[in-house]
N, C-alpha and C. Protein backbone atom coordinates (compact mmCIF):
# COMPACT_ATOMS: atom_id res chain seq x y z
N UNK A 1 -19.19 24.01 23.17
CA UNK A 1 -19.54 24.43 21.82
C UNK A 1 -20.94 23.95 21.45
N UNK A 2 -20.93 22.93 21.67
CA UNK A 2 -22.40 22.13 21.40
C UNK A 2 -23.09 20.83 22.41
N UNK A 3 -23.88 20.74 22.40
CA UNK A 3 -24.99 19.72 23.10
C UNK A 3 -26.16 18.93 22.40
N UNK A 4 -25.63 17.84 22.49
CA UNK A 4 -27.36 16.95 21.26
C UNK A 4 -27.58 15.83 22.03
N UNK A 5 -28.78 16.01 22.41
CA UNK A 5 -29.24 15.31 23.37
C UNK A 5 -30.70 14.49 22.13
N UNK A 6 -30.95 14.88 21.21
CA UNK A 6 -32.04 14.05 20.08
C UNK A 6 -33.47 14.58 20.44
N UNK A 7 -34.13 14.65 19.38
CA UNK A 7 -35.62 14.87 19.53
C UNK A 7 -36.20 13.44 19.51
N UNK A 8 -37.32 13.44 19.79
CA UNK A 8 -38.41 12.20 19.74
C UNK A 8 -39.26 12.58 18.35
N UNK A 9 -40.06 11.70 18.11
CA UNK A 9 -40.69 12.16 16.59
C UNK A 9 -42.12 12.72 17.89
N UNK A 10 -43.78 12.67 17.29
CA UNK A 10 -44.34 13.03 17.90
C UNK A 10 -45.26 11.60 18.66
N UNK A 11 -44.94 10.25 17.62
CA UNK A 11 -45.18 9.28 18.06
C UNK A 11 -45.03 8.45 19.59
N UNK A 12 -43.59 9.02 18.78
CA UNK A 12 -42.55 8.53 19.88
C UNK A 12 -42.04 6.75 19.97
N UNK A 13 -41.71 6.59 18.47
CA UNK A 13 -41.33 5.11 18.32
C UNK A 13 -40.49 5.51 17.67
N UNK A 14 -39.48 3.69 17.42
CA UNK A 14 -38.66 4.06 16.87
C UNK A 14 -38.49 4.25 15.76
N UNK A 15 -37.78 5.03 15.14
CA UNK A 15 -37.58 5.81 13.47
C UNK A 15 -36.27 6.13 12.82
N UNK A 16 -36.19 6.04 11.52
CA UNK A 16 -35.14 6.57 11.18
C UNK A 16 -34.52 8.10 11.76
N UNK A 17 -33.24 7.83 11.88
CA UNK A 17 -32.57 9.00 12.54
C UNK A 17 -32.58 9.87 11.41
N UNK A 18 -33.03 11.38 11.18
CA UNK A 18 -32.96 12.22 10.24
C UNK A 18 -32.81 13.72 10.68
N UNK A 19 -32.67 14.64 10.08
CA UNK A 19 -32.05 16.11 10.12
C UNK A 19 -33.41 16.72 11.56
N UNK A 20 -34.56 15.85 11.68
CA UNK A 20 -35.38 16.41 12.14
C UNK A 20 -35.53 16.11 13.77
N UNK A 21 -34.39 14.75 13.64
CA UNK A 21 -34.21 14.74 15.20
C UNK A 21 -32.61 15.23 15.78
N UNK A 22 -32.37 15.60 15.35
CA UNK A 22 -31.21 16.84 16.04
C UNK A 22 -32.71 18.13 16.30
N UNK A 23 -31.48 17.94 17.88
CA UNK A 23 -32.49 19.25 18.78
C UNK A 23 -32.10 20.68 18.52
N UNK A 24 -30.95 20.62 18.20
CA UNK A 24 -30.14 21.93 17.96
C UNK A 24 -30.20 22.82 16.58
N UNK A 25 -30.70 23.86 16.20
CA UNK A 25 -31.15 24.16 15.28
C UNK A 25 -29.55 24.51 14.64
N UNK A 26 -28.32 24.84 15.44
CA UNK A 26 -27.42 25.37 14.22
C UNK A 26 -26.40 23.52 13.88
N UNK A 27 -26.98 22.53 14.16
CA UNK A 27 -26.22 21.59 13.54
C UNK A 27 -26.54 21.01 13.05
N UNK A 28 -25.85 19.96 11.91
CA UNK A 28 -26.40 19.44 10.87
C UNK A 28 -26.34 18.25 11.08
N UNK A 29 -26.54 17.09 10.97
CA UNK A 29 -26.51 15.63 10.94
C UNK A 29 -26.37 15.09 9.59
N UNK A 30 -25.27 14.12 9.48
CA UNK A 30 -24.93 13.61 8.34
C UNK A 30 -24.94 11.88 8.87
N UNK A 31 -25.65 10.94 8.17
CA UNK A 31 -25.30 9.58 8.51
C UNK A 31 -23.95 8.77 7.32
N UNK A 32 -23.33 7.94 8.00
CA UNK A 32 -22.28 7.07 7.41
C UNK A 32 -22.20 5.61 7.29
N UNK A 33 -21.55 5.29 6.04
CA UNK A 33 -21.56 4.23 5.72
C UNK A 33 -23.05 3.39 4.49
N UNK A 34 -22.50 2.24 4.13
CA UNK A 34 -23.64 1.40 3.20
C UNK A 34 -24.98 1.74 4.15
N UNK A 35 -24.98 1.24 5.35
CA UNK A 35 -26.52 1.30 5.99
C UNK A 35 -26.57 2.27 7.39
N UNK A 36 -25.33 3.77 7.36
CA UNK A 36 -25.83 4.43 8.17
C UNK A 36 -27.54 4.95 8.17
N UNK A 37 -28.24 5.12 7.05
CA UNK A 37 -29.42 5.41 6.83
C UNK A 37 -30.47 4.37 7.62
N UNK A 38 -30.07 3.22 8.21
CA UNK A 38 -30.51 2.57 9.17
C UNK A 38 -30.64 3.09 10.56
N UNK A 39 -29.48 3.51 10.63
CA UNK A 39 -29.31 4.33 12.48
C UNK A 39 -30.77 4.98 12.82
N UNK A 40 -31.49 4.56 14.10
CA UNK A 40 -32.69 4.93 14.46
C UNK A 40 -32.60 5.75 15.72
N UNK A 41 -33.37 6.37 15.77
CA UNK A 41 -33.96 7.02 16.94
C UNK A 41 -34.84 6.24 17.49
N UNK A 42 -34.67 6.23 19.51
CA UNK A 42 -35.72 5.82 19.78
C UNK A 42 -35.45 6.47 21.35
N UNK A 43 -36.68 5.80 22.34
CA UNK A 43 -36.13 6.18 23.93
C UNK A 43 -37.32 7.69 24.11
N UNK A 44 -37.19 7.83 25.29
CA UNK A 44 -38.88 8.48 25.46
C UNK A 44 -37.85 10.27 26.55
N UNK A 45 -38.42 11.23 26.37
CA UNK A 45 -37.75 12.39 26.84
C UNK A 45 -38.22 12.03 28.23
N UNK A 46 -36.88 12.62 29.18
CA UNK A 46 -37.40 12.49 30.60
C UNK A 46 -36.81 10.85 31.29
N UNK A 47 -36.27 10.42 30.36
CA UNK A 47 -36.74 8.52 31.07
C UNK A 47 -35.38 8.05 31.46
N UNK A 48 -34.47 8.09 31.94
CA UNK A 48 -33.38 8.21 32.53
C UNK A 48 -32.53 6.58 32.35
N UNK A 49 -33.99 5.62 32.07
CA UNK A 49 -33.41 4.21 31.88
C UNK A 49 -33.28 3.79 30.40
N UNK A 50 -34.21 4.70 29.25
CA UNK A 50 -34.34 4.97 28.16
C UNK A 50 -34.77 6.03 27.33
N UNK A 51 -33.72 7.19 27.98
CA UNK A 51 -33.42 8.29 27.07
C UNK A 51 -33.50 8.56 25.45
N UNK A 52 -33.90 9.36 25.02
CA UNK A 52 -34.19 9.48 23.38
C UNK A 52 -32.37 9.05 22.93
N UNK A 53 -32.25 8.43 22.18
CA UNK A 53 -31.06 7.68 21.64
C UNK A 53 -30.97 7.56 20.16
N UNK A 54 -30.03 7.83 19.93
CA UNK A 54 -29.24 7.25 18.25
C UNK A 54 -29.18 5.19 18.41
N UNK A 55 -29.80 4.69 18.05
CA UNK A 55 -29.42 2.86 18.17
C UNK A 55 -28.70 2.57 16.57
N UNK A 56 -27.82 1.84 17.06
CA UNK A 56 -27.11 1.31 15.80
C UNK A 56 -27.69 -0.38 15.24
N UNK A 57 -28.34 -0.93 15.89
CA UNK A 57 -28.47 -2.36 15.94
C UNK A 57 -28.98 -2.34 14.27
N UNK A 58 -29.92 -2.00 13.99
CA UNK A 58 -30.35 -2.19 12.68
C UNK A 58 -29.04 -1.96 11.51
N UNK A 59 -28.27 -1.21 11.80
CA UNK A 59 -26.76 -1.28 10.68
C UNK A 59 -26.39 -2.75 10.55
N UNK A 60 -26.24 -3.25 9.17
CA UNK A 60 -25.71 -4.75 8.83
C UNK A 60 -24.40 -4.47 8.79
N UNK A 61 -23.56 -3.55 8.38
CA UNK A 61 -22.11 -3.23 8.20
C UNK A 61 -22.28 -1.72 9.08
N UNK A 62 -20.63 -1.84 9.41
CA UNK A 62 -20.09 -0.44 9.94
C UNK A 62 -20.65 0.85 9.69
N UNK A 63 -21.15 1.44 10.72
CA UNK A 63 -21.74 2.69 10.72
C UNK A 63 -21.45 4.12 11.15
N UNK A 64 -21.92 5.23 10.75
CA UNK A 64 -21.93 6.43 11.37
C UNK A 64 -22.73 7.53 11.41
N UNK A 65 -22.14 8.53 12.40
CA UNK A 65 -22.59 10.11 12.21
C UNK A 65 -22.02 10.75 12.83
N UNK A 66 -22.21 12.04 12.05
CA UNK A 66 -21.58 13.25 12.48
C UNK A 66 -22.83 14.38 12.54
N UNK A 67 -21.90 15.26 13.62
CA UNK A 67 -22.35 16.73 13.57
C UNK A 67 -21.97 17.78 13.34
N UNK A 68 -22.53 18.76 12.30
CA UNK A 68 -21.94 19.92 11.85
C UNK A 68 -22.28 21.17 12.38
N UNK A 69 -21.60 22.17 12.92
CA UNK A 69 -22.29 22.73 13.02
C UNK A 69 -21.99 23.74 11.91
N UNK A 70 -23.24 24.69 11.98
CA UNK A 70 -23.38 25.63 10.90
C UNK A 70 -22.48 26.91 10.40
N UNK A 71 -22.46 27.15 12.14
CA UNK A 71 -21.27 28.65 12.01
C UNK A 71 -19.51 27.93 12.22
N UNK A 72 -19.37 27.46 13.20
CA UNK A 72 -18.47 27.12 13.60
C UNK A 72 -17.66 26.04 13.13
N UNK A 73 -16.40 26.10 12.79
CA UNK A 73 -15.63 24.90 12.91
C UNK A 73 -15.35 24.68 14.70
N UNK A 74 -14.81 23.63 15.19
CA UNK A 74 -14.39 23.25 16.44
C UNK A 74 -12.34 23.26 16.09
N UNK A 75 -12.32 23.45 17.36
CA UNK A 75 -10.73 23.89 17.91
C UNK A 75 -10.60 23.13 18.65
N UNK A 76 -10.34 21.39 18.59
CA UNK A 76 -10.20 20.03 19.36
C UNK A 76 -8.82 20.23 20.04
N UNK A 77 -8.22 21.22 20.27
CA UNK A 77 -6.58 20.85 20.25
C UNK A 77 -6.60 21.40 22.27
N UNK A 78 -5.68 21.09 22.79
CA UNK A 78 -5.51 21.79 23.75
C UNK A 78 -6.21 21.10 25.08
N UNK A 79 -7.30 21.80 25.77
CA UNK A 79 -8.44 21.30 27.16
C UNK A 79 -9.66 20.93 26.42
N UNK A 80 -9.72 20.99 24.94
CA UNK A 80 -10.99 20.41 24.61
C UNK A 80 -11.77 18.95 25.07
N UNK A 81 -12.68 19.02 25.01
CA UNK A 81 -13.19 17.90 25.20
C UNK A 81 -14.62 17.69 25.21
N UNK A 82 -14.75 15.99 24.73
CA UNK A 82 -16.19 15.42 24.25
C UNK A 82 -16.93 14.39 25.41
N UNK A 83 -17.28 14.54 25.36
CA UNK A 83 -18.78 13.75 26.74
C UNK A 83 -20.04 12.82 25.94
N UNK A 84 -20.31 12.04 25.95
CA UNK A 84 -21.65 11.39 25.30
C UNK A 84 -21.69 10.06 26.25
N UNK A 85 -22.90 10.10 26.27
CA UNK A 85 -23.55 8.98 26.83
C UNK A 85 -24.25 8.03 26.65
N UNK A 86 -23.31 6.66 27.02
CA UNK A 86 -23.76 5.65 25.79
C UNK A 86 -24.09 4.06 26.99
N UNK A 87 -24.47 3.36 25.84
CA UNK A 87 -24.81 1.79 26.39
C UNK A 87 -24.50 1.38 25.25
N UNK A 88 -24.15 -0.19 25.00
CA UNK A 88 -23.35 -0.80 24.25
C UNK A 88 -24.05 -2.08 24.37
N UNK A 89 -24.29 -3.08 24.00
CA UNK A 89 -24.49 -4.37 23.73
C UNK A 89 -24.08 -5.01 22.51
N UNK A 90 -23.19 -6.85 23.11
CA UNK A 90 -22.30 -7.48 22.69
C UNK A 90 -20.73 -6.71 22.99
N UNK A 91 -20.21 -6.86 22.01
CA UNK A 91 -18.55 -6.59 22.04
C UNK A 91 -18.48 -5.24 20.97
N UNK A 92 -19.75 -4.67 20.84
CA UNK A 92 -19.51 -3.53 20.14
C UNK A 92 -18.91 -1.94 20.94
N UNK A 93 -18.49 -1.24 20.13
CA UNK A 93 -17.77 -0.25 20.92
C UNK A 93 -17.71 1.17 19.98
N UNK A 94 -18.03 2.26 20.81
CA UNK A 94 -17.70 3.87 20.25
C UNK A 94 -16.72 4.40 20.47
N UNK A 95 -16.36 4.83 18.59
CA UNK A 95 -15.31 5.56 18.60
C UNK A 95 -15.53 7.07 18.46
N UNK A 96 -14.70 7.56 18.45
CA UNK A 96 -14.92 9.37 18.08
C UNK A 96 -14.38 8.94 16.73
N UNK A 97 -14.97 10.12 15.68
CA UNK A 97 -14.82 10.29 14.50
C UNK A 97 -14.36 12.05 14.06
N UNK A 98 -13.32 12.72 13.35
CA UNK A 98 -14.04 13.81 13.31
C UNK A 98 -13.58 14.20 11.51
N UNK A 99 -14.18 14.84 10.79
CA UNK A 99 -13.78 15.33 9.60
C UNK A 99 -13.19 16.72 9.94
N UNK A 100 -12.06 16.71 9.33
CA UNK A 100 -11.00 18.22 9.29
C UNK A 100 -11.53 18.96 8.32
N UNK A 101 -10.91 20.57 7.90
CA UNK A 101 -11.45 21.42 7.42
C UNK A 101 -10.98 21.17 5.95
N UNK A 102 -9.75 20.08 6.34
CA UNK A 102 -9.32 19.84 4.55
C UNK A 102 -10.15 18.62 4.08
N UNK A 103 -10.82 17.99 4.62
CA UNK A 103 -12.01 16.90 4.64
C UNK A 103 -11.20 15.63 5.12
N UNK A 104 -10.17 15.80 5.64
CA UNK A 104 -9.68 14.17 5.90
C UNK A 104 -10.60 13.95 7.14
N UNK A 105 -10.93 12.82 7.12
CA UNK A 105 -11.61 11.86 8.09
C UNK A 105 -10.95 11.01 8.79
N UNK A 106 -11.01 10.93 10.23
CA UNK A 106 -9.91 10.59 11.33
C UNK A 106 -11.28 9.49 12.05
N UNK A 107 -10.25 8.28 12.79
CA UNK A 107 -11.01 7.85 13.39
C UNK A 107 -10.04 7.81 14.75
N UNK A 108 -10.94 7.63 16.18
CA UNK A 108 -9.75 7.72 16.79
C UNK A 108 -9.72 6.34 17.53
N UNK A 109 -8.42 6.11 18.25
CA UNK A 109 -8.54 4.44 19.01
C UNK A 109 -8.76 4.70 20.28
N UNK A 110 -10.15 5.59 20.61
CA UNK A 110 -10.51 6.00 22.14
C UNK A 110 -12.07 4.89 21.62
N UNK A 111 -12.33 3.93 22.09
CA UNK A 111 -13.64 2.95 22.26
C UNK A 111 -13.91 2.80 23.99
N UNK A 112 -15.15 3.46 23.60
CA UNK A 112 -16.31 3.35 24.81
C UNK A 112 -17.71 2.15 24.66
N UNK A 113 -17.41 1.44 25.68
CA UNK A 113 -18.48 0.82 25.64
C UNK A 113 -18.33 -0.28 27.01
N UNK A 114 -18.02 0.20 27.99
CA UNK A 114 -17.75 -0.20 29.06
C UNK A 114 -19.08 -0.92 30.05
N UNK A 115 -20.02 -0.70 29.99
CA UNK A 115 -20.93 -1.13 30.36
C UNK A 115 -22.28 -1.80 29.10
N UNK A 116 -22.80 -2.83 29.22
CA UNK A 116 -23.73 -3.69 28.19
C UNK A 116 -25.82 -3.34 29.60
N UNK A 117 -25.23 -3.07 30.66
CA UNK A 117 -26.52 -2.94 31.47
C UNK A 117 -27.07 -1.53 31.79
N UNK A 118 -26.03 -0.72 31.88
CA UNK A 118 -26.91 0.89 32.23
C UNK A 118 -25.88 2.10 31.38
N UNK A 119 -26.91 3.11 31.44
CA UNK A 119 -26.14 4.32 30.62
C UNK A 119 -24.37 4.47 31.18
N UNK A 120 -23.82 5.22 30.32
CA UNK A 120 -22.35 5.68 31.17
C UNK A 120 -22.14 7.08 30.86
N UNK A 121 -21.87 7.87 31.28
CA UNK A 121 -21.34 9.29 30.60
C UNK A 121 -20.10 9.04 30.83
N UNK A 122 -19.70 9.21 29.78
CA UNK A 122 -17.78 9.18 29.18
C UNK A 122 -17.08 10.39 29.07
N UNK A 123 -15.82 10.56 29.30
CA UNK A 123 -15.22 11.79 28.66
C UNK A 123 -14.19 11.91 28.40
N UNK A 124 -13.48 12.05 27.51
CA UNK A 124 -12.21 12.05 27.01
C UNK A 124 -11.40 13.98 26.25
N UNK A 125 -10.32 13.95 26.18
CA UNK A 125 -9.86 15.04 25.62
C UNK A 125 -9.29 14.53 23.87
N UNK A 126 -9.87 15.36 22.93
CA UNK A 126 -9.23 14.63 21.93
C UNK A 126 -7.86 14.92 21.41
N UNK A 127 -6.92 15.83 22.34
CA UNK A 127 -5.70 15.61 21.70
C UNK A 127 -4.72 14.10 22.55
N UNK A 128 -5.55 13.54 23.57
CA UNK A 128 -4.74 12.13 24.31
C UNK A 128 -5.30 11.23 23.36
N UNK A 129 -5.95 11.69 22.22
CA UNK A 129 -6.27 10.31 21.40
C UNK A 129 -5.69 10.15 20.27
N UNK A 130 -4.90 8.72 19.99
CA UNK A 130 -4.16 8.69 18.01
C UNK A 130 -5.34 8.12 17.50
N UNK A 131 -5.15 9.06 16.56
CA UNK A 131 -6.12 8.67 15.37
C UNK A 131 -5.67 8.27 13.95
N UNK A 132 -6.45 7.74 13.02
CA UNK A 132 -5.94 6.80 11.76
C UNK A 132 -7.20 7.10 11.02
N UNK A 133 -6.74 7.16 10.16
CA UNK A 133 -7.07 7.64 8.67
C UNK A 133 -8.67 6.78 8.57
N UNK A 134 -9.46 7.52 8.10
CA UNK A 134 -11.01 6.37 8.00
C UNK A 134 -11.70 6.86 6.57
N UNK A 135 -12.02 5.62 6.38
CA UNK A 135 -12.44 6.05 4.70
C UNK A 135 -14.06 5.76 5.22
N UNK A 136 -14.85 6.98 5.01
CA UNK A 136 -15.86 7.40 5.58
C UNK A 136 -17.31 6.76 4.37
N UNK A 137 -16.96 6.75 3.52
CA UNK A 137 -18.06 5.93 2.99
C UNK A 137 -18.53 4.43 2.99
N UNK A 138 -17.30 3.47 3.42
CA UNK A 138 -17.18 2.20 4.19
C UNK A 138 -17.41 2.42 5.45
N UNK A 139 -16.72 3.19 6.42
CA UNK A 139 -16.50 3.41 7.47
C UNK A 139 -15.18 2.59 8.10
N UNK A 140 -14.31 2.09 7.66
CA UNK A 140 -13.63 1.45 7.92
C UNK A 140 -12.46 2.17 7.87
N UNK A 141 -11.47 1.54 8.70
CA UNK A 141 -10.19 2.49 9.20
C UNK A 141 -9.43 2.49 7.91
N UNK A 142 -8.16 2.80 7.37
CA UNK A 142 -7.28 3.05 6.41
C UNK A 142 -5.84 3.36 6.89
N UNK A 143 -4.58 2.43 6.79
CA UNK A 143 -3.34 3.03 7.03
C UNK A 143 -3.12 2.54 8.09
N UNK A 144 -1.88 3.96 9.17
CA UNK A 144 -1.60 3.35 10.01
C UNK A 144 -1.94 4.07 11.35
N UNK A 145 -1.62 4.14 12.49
CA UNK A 145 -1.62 5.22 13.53
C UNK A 145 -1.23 6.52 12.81
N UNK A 146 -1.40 7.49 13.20
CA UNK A 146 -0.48 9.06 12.50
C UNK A 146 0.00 9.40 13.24
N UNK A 147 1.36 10.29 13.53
CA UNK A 147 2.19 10.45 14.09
C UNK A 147 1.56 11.56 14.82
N UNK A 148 0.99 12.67 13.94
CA UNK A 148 0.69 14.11 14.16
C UNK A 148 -0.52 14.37 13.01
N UNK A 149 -1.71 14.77 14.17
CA UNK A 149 -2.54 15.40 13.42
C UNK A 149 -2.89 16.95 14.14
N UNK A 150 -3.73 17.60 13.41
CA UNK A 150 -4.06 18.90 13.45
C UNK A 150 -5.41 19.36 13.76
N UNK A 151 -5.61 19.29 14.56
CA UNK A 151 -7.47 19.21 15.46
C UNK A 151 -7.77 20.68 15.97
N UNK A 152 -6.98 21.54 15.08
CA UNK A 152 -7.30 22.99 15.33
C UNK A 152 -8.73 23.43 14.89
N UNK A 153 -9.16 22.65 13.32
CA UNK A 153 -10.12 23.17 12.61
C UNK A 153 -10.84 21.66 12.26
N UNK A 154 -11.89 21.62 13.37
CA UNK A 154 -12.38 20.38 12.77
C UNK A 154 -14.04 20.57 12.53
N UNK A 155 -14.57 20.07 10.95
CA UNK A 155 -15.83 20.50 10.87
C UNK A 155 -17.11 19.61 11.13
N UNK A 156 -16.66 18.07 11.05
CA UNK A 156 -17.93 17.55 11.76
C UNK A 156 -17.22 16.44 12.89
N UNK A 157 -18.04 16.42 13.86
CA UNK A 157 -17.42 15.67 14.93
C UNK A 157 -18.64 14.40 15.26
N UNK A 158 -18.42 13.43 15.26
CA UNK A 158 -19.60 12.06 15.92
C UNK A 158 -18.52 10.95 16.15
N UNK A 159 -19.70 9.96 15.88
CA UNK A 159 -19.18 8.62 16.99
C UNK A 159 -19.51 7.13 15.25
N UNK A 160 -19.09 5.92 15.51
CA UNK A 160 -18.55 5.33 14.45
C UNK A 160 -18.70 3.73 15.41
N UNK A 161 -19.62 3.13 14.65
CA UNK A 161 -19.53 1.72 15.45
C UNK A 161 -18.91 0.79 14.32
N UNK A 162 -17.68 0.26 14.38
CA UNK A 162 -17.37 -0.34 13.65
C UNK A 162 -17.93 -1.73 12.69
N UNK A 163 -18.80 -2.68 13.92
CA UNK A 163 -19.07 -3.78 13.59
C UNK A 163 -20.99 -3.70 13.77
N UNK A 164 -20.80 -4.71 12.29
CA UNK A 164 -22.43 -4.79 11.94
C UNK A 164 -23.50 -4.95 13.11
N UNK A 165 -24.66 -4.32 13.28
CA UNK A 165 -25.83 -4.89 14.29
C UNK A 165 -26.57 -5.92 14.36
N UNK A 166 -26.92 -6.43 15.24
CA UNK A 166 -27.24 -7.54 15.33
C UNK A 166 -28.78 -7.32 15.70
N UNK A 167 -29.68 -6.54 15.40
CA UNK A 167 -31.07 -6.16 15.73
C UNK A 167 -31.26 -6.20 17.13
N UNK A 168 -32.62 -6.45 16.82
CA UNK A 168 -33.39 -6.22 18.14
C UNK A 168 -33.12 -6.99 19.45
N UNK A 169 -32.80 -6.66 20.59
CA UNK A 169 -32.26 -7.68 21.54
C UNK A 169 -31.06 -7.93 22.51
N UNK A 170 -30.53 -8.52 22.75
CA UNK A 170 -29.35 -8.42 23.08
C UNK A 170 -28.28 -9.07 21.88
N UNK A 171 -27.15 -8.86 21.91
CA UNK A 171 -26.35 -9.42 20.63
C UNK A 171 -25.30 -8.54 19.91
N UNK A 172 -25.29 -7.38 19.68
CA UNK A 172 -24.64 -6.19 19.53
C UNK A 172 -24.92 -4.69 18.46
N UNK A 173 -24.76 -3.78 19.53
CA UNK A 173 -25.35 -2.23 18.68
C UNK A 173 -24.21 -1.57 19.83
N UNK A 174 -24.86 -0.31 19.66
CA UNK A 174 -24.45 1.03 20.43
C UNK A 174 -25.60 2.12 20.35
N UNK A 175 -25.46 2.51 21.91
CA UNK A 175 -27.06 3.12 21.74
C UNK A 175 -26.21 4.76 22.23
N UNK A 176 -26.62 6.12 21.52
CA UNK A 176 -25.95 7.12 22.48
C UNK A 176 -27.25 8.07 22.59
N UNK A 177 -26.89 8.39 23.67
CA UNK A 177 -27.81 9.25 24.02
C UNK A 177 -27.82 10.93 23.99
N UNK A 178 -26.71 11.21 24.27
CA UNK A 178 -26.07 12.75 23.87
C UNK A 178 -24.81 12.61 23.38
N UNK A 179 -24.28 14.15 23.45
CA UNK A 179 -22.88 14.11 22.57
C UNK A 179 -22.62 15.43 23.09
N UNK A 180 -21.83 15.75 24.13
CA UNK A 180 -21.32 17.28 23.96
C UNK A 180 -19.89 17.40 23.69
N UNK A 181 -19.63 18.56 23.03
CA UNK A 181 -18.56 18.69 22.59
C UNK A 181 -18.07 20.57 23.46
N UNK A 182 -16.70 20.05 24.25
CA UNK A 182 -16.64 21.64 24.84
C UNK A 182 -15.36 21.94 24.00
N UNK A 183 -15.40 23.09 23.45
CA UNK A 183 -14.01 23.39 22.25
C UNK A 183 -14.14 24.88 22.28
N UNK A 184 -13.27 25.07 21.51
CA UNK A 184 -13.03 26.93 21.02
C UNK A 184 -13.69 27.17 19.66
N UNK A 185 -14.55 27.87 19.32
CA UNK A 185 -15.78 27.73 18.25
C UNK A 185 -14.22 28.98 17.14
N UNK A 186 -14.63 28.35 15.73
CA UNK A 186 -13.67 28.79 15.13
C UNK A 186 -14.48 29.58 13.88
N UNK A 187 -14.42 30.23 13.64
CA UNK A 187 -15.68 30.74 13.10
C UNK A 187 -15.17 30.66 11.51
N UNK A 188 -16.68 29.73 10.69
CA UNK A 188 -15.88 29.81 9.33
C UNK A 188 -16.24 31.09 8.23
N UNK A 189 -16.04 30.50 7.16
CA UNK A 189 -15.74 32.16 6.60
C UNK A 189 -17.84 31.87 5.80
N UNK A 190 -17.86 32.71 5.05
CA UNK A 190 -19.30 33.12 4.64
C UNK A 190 -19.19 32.24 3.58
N UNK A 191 -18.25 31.96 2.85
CA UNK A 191 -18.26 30.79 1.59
C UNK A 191 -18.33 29.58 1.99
N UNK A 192 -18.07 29.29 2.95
CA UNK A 192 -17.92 27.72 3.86
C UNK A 192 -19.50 27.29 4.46
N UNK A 193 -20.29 28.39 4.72
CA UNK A 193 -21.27 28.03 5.33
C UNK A 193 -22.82 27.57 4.41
């Protein structure tokens, strides 16, 4: 369905993450939480040891983002599945996040962050994942496991580092580098878009 791999600014340092570094012209970027507006871009095109990246380290509390896309809702249910490629430092860890078409916000208990020294490409299916209720302006989970959710119509899909950054260095963030999402594109109606 989709692929975001990040733009570089023209500098090419690091910067606030904004609508202008999504590469993909039909998706939208939304940041989460008190200091998602921290989440930076950085990492050089081409560089395989430091790929253009989303970094979380600068977030003091729990962070996020999502991606929307413009035409499409996503159809998570079934052989779907998400891929992104990440590095992690400290005990921090990525979750999938996705907002439904009725706006509930799901977080799921699939955490990637298996390696602190080199990239990883991950991949998971999101109906093998339980997910729990996330109150998206904290970013923090809510409730309990859910028994049954409904990942037929989901409208923004990203990733959610729970615990504050620790800046520059080693100490703890989450760095991602892409995000693909392979699904059944659900097409929304002309009032939705």
């Amino acid at each position: 369905m989709f692929k975001e791999e990040w733009k570089q600014n023209e500098k090419g340092d690091e910067h606030a993450a904004t609508q202008d570094s999504v590469g993909s012209p039909n998706l939208v970027l939304t940041l989460y939480g008190a200091t998602g507006k921290d989440l930076q871009i950085t990492g050089k095109a081409g560089d395989e040891n430091n790929p253009i990246h989303i970094w979380s380290g600068n977030c003091t509390s729990p962070c996020a983002l999502a991606l929307r896309d413009k035409i499409n809702f996503a159809d998570l249910t079934g052989l779907a599945r998400i891929r992104w490629n990440t590095k992690i430092s400290g005990f921090h860890r990525i979750r999938p996040i996705v907002k439904l078409a009725d706006g509930t916000w799901l977080i799921g208990d699939r955490a990637d962050g298996s390696s602190t020294r080199d990239w990883i490409v991950s991949e998971f299916t999101p109906a093998d994942v339980r997910w729990m209720k996330l109150d998206i302006a904290r970013v923090v989970t809510t409730g309990n496991l859910l028994e049954k959710v409904d990942l037929s119509k989901v409208d923004e899909i990203g990733f959610a580092d729970l615990m504050p950054g620790s800046g520059h260095g080693p100490g703890g963030w989450v760095d991602v580098a892409q995000i693909e999402v392979y699904a059944r594109a659900v097409l929304r109606s002309s009032a939705s878009q």
